[in-house]
Protein backbone atom coordinates (compact mmCIF):
# COMPACT_ATOMS: atom_id res chain seq x y z
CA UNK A 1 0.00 0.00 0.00
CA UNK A 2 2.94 2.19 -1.17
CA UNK A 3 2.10 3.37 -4.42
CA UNK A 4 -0.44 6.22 -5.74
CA UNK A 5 -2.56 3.65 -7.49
CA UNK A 6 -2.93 1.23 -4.65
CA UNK A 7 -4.49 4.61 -2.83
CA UNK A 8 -6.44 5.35 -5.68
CA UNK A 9 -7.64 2.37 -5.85
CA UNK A 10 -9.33 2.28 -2.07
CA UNK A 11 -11.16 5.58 -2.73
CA UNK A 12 -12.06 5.83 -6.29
CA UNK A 13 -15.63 4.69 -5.66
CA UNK A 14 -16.17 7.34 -3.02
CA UNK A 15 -14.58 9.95 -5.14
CA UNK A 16 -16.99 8.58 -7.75
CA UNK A 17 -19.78 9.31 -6.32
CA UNK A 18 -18.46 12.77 -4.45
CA UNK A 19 -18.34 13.98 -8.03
CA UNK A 20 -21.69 13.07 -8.71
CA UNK A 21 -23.19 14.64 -5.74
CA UNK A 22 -20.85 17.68 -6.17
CA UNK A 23 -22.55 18.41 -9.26
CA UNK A 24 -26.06 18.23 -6.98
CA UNK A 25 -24.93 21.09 -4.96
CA UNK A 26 -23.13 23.55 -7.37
CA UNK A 27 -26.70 23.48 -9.28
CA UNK A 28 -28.77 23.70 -5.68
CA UNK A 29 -29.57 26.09 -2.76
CA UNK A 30 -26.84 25.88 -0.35
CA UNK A 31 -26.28 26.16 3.21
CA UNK A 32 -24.37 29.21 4.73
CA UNK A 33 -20.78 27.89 5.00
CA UNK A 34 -21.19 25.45 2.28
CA UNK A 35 -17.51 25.52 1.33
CA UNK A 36 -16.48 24.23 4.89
CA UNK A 37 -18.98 22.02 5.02
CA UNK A 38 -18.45 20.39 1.63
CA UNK A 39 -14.33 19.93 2.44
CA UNK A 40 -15.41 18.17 5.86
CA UNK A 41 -17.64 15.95 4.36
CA UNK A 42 -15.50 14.72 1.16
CA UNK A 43 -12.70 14.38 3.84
CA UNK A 44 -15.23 12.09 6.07
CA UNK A 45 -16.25 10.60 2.72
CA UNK A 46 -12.64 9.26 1.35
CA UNK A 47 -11.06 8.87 4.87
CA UNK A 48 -14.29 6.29 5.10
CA UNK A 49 -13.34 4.96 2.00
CA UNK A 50 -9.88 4.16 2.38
CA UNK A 51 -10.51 2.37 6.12
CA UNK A 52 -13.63 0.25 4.52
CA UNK A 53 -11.51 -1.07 1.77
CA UNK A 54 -7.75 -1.24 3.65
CA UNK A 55 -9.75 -3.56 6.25
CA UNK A 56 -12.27 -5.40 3.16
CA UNK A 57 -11.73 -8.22 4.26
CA UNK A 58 -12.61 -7.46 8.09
CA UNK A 59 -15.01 -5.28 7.61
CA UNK A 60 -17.32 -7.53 5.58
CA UNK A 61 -16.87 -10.57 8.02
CA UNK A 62 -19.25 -7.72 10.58
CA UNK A 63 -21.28 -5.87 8.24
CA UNK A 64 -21.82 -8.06 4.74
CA UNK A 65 -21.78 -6.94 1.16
CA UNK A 66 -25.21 -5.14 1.97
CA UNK A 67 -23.90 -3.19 5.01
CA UNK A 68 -20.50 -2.54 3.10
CA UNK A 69 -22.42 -0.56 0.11
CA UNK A 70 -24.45 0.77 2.51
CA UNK A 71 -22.48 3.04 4.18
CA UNK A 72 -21.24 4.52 0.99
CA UNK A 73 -24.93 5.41 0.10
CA UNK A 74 -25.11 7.04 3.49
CA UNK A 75 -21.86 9.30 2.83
CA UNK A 76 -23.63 10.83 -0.03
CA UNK A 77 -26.36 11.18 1.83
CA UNK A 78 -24.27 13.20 4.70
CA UNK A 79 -22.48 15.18 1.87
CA UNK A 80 -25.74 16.73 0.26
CA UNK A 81 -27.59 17.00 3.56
CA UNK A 82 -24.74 19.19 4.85
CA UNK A 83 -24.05 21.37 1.71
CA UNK A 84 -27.97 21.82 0.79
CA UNK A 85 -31.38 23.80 2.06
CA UNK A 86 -33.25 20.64 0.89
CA UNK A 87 -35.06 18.48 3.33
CA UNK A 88 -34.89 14.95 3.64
CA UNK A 89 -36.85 13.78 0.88
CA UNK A 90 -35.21 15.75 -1.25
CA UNK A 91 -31.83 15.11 0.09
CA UNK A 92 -32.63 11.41 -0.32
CA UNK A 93 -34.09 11.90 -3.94
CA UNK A 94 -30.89 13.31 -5.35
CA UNK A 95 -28.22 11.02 -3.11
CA UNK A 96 -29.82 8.41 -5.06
CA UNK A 97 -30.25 10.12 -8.30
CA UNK A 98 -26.58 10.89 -7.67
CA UNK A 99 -25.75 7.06 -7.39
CA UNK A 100 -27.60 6.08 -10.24
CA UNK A 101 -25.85 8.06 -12.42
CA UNK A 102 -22.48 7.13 -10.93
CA UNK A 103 -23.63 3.58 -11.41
CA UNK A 104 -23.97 4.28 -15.14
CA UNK A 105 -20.64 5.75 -15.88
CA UNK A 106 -19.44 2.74 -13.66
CA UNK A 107 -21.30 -0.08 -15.99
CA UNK A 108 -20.33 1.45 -19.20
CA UNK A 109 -16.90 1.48 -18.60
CA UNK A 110 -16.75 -1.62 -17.16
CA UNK A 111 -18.32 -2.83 -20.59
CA UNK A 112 -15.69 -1.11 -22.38
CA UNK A 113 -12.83 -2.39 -20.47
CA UNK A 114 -14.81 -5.95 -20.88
CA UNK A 115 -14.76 -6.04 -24.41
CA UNK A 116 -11.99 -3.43 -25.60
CA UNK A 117 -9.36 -3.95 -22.46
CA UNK A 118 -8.75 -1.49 -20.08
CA UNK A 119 -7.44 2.53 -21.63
CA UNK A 120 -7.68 4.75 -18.68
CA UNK A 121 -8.15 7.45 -21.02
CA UNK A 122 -11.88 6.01 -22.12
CA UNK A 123 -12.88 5.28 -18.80
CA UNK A 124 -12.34 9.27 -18.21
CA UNK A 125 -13.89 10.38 -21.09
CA UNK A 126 -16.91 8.08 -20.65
CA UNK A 127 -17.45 10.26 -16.82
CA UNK A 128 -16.93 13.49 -18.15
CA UNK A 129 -19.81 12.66 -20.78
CA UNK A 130 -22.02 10.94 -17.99
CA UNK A 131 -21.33 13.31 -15.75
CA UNK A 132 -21.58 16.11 -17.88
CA UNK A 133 -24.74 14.90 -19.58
CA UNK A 134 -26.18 14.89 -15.78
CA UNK A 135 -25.18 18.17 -15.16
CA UNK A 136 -26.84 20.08 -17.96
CA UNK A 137 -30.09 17.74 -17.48
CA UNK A 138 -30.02 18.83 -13.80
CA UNK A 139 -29.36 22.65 -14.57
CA UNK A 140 -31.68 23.27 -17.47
CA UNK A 141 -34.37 21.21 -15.75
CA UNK A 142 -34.35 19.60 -12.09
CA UNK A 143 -32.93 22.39 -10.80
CA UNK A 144 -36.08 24.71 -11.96
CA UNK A 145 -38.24 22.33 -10.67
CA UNK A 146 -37.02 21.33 -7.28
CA UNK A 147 -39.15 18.38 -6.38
CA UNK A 148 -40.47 19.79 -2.89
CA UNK A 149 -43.69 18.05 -2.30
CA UNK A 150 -42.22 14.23 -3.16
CA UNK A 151 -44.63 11.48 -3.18
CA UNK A 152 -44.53 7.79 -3.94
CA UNK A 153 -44.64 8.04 -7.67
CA UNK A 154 -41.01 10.13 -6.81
CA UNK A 155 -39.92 8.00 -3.95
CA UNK A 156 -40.57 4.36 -4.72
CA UNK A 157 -38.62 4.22 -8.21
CA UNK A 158 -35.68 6.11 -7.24
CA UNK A 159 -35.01 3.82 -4.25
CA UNK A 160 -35.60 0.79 -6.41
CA UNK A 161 -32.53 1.89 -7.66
CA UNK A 162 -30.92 1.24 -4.23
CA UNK A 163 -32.13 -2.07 -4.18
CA UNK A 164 -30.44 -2.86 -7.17
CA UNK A 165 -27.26 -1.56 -6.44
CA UNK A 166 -27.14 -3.20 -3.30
CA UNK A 167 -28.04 -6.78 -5.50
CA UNK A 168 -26.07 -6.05 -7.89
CA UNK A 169 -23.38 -5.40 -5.52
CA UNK A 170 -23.85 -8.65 -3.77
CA UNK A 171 -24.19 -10.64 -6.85
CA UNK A 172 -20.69 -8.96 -8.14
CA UNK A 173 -18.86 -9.93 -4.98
CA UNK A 174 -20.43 -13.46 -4.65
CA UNK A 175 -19.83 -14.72 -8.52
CA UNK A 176 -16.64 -16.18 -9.84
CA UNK A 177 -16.18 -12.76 -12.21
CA UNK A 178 -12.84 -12.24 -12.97
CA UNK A 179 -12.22 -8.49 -14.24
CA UNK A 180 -9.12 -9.27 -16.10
CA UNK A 181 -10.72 -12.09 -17.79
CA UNK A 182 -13.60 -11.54 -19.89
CA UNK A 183 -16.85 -12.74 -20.04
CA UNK A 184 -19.93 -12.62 -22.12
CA UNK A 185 -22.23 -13.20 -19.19
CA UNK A 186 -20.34 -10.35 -17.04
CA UNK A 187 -21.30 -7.88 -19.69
CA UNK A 188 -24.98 -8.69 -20.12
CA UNK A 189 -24.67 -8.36 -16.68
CA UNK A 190 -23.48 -5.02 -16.59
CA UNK A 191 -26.06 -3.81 -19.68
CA UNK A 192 -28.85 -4.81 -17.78
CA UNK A 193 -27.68 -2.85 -14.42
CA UNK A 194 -27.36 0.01 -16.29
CA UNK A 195 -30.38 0.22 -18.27
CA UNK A 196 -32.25 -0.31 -15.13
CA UNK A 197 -30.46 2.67 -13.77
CA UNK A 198 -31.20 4.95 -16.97
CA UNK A 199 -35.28 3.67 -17.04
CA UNK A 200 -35.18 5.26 -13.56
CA UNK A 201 -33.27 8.40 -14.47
CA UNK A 202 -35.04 8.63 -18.00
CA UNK A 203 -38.62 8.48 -16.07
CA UNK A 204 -37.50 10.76 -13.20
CA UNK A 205 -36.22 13.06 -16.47
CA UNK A 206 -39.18 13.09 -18.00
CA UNK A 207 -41.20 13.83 -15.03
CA UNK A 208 -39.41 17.30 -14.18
CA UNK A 209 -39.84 18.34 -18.02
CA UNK A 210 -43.32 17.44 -17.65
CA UNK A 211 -43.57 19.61 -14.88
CA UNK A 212 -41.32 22.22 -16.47
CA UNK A 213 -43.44 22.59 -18.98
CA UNK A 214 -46.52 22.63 -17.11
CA UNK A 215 -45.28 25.76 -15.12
CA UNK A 216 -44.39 27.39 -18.09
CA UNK A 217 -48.14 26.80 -19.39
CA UNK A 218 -49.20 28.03 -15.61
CA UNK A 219 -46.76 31.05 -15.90
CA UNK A 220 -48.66 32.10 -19.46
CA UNK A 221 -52.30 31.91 -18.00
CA UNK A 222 -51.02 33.79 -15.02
CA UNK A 223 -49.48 36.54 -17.16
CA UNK A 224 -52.89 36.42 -18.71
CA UNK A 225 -54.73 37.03 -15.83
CA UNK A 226 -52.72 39.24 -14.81
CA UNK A 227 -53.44 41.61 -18.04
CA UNK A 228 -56.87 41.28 -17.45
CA UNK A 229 -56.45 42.25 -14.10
CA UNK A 230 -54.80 45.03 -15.30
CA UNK A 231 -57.28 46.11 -17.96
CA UNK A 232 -60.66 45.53 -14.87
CA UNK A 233 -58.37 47.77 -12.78
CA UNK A 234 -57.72 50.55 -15.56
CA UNK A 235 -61.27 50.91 -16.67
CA UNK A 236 -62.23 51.26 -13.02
CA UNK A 237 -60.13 53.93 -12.39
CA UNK A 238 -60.85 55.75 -15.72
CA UNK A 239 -64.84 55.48 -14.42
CA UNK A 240 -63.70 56.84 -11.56
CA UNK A 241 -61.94 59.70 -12.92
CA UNK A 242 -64.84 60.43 -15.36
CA UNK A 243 -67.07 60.69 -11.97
CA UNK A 244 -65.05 62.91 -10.61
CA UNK A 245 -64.46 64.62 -13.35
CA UNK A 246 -68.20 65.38 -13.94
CA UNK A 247 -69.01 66.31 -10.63
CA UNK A 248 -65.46 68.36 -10.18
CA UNK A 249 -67.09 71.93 -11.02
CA UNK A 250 -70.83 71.53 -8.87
CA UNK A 251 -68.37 70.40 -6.18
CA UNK A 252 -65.96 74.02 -6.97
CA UNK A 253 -69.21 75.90 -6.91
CA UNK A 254 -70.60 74.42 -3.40
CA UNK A 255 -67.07 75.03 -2.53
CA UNK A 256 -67.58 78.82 -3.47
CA UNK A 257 -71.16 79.16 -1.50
CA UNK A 258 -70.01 77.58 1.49
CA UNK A 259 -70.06 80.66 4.40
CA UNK A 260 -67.81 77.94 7.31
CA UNK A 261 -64.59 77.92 6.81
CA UNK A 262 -64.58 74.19 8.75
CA UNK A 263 -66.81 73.05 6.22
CA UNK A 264 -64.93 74.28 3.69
CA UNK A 265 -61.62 72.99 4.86
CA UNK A 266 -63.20 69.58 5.37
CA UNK A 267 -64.52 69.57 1.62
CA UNK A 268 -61.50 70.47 0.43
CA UNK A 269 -59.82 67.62 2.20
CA UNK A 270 -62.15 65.32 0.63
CA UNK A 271 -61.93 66.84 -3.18
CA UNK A 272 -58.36 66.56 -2.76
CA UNK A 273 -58.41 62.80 -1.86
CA UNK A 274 -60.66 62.13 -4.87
CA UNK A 275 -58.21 63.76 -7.19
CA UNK A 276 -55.60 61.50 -5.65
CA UNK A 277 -56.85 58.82 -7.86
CA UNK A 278 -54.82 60.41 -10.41
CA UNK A 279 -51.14 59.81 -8.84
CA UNK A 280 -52.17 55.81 -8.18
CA UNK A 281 -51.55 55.65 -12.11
CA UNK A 282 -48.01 55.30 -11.98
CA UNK A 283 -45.87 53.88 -14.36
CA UNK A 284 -42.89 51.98 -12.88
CA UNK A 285 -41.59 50.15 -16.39
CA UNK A 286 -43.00 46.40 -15.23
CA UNK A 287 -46.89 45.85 -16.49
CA UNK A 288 -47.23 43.36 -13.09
CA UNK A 289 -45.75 46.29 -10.98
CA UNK A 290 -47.99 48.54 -12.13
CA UNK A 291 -50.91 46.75 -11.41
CA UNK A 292 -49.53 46.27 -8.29
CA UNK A 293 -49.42 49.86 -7.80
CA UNK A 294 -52.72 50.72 -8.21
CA UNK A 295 -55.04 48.02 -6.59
CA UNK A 296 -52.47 48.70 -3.35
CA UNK A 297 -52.41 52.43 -4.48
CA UNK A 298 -56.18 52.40 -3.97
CA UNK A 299 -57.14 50.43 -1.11
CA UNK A 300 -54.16 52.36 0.85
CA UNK A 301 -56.02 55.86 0.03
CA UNK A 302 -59.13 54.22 1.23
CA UNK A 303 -57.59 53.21 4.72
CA UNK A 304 -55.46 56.26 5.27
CA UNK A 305 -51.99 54.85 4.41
CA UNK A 306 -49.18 56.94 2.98
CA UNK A 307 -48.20 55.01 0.19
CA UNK A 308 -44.86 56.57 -1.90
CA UNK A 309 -43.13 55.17 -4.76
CA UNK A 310 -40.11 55.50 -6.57
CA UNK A 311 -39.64 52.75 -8.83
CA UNK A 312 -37.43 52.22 -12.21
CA UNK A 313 -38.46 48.52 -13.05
CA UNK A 314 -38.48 48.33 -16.04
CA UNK A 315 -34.90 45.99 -16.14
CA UNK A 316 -37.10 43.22 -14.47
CA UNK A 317 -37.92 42.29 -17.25
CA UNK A 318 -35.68 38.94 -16.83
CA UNK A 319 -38.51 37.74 -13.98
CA UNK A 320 -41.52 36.47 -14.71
CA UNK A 321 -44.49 38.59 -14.63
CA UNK A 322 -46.06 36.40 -11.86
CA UNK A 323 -43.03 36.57 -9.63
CA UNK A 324 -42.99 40.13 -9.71
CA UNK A 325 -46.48 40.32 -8.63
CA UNK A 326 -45.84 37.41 -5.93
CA UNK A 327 -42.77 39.33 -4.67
CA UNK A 328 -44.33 43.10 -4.57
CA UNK A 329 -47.81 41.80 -3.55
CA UNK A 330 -46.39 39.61 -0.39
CA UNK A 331 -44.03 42.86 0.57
CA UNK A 332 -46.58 45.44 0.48
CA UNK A 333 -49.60 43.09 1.90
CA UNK A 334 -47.22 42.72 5.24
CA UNK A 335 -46.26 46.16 5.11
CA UNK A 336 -50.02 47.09 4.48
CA UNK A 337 -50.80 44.71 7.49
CA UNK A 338 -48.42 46.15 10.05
CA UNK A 339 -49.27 50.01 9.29
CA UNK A 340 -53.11 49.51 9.72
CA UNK A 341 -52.38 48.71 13.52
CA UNK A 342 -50.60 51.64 14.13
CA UNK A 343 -53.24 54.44 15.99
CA UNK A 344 -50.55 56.87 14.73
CA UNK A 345 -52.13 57.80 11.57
CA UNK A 346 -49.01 59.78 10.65
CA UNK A 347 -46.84 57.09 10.93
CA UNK A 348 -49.28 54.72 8.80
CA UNK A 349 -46.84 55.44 5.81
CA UNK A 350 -44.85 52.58 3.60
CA UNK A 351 -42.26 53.91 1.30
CA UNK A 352 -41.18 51.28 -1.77
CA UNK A 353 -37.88 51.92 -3.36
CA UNK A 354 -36.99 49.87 -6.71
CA UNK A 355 -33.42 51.02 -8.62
CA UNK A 356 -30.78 50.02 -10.61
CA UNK A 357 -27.46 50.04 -9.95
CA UNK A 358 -24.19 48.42 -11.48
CA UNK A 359 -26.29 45.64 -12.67
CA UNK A 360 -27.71 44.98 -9.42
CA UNK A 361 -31.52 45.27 -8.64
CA UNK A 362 -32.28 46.78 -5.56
CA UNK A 363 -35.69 46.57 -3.98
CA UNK A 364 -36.06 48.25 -0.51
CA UNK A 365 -39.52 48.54 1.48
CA UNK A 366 -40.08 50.14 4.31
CA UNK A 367 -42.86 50.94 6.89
CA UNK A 368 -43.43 51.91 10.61
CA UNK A 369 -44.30 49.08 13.22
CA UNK A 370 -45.31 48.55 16.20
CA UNK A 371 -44.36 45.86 19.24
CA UNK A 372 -41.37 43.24 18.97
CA UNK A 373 -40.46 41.45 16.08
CA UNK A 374 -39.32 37.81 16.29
CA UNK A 375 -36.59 36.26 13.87
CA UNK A 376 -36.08 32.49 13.30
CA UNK A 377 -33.41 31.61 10.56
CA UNK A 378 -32.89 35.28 9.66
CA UNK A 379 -36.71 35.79 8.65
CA UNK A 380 -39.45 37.56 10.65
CA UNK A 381 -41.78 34.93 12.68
CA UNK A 382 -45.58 35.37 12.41
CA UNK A 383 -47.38 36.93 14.63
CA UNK A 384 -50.71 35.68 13.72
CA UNK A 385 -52.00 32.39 15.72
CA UNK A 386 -52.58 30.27 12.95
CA UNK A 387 -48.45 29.93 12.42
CA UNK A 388 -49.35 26.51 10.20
CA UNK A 389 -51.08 28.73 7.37
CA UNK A 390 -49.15 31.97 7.90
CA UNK A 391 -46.15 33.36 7.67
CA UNK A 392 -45.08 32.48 4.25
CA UNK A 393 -44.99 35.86 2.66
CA UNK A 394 -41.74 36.73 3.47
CA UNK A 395 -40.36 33.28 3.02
CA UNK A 396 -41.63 33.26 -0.18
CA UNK A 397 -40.40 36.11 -1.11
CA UNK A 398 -36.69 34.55 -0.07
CA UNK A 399 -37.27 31.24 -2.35
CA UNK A 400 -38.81 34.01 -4.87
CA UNK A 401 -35.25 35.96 -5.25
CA UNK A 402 -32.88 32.92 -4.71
CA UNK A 403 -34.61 31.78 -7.59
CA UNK A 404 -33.20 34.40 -9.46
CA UNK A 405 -29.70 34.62 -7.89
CA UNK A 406 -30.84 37.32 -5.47
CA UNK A 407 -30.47 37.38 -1.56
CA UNK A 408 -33.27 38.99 0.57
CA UNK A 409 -32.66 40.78 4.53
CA UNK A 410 -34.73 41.79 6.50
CA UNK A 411 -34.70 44.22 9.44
CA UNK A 412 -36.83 45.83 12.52
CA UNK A 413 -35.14 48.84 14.55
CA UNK A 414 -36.40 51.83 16.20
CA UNK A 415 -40.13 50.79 14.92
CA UNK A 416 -39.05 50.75 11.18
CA UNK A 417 -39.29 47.63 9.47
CA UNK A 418 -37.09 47.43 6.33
CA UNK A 419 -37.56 44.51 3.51
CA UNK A 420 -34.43 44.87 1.22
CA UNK A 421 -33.89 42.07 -1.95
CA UNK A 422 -30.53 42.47 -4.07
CA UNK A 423 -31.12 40.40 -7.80
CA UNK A 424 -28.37 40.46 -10.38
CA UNK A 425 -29.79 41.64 -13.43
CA UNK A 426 -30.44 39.43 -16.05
CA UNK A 427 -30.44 36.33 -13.99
């Protein structure tokens, strides 16, 4: 155990399959430290390696072929849970969509070697195609449709592919294969491991372009909707102004007769709030933002709320137009929420600030409250009893810009709340 490719040879599997899962976690939400934590675990990972096969032989006589494969299937396990926000379904779901992939790099060059001999240089180029075929299947399509609500039709297959490898596995270390001999039956053998393992990743494949699609399709009707929301809320406000418009010059001339100069202040007040309709037309460069703008615009007049804008969005272009409305709508509905219980009416204001600058978005909302403010994981915690079907807005509004490269922070001091979301542009 002296030379490079005896050590090589005792971790190569585990190295393997930390590629594989490597490529998981460049292409998924990490954890904060994820570069520490990813160097600790592929240490753990090939330190493991080297002890299980150094002691094979010992090792197997206490834990068995099935135990010994195991335990590698647990270290990728350890090395996505620690690098990634997923939970444990989805941790599990991609460990073993890692494996299976390994497992088919693995079977084709063993097929190759089988029937060709043994060139190093093959086996490599046969992983970096695998691998590499994985990786832009996982960018361009798992990774936009994170599976977060995994059920059996997820679950079962994937870890059918588990079962395999581990019979597989056991049928490889208890038959009289030689690898430097070769062997008709050893190759079927290895063709029909690794079409099992590519009907699994095929069907899992064609699952998340199914849904891919299907949120594109959802993304269209919402855009949709979202025009027609529009188009209700602009002739609403154009029958508004017409109202107003034709009643404007009776209400100058009771304006004129009135002898009080209460009354008349009070009047005023109140034909100055009905022009106000006017300035809840504002045009921000984003259609969704706009819309935004003016059903919040409105129902903030209508509840005495201060609401001031100063928006250049029209670079958001590169997010969906549902996005934008889930992002804006869940920050100004909490904002909304938290000035209405103020008895301060002159501190019921919420000031929205949207700029550009050096390619980065910048979206900053801000708005008087009252009481304490809890945090859990960096994110304000409801304060609303029902915690199981509240206190998602701002959470979403975290997934919402991570989605798009983008990091959201939040803060509460000296009773001003401030929402503020950073996107790179064109992301």
């Amino acid at each position: 155990m002296n030379t490079l490719y005896d050590i090589w040879y005792q971790i190569s599997y585990a190295v393997q399959l930390i590629l594989a899962g490597s490529i998981v976690i460049i292409f998924s939400p990490k954890k904060e430290y994820w570069i520490a934590r990813y160097a600790v675990s592929v240490s753990l990972f090939t330190g493991m390696s080297f002890f299980l096969n150094y002691y094979e032989d010992k090792i197997m006589r206490v834990v068995g072929y099935v135990g010994y494969w195991t335990l590698f299937i647990v270290g990728v396990i350890v090395l996505i849970n620690l690098c990634t926000k997923y939970n444990y379904k989805q941790v599990l779901y991609y460990s073993i969509i890692s494996l299976a992939v390994q497992h088919v790099a693995f079977d084709i060059c063993e097929i190759s070697d089988s029937i060709f001999g043994r060139i190093q240089f093959v086996d490599v180029i046969i992983y970096i195609l695998i691998y590499g075929v994985f990786a832009f299947v996982l960018r361009k399509f798992f990774s936009r449709m994170e599976p977060k609500n995994l059920g059996q039709t997820d679950l079962v297959p994937i870890i059918t592919i588990v079962m395999i490898v581990l019979f597989v596995s056991v049928m490889y270390k208890g038959n009289s294969f030689d690898e430097f001999e070769f062997s008709w039956n050893y190759v079927y053998y290895r063709i029909v491991d690794a079409l099992c393992c590519i009907y699994i990743l095929w069907t899992q494949g064609i699952r998340r372009l199914s849904e891919y699609y299907a949120s594109e399709l959802d993304g269209i009707n919402k855009a949709f909707l979202i025009q027609k929301e529009q188009y209700r809320i602009r002739q609403e406000t154009i029958d508004s102004i017409n109202r107003k418009c034709h009643d404007l010059k009776h209400q100058i001339e009771a304006i004129h007769h009135m002898d009080k100069e209460t009354d008349r202040e009070a009047y005023y007040k109140e034909l100055k709030k009905d022009i106000m309709i006017y300035d809840m037309a504002i045009d921000t460069g984003n259609e969704a933002l706009n819309i935004l703008m003016m059903d919040k615009g409105r129902y903030c007049l209508d509840h005495d709320i201060q609401l001031t804008c100063m928006a250049d969005a029209g670079s958001l272009s590169f997010m969906k137009l549902e996005d934008v409305y889930a992002i804006f709508g869940n920050a100004l509905d909490n904002a909304i929420t938290a000035v209405e219980k103020l008895e301060d009416k002159e501190k019921r204001v919420i000031n929205l600030k949207v700029l550009n600058q050096n390619n980065m978005f910048m979206v900053q909302l801000q708005n008087y409250y009252d009481g304490i403010v809890s945090f859990e994981d960096g994110m304000p915690v409801t304060t609303k009893l029902d915690k199981e079907n509240h206190g998602f807005g701002v959470k979403s509004i975290r997934y919402l810009a991570e989605k798009y490269g983008g990091t959201t922070t939040v803060n509460a001091k000296d009773g001003i709340f401030t929402l503020q979301i950073l996107l790179p542009v064109g992301k």
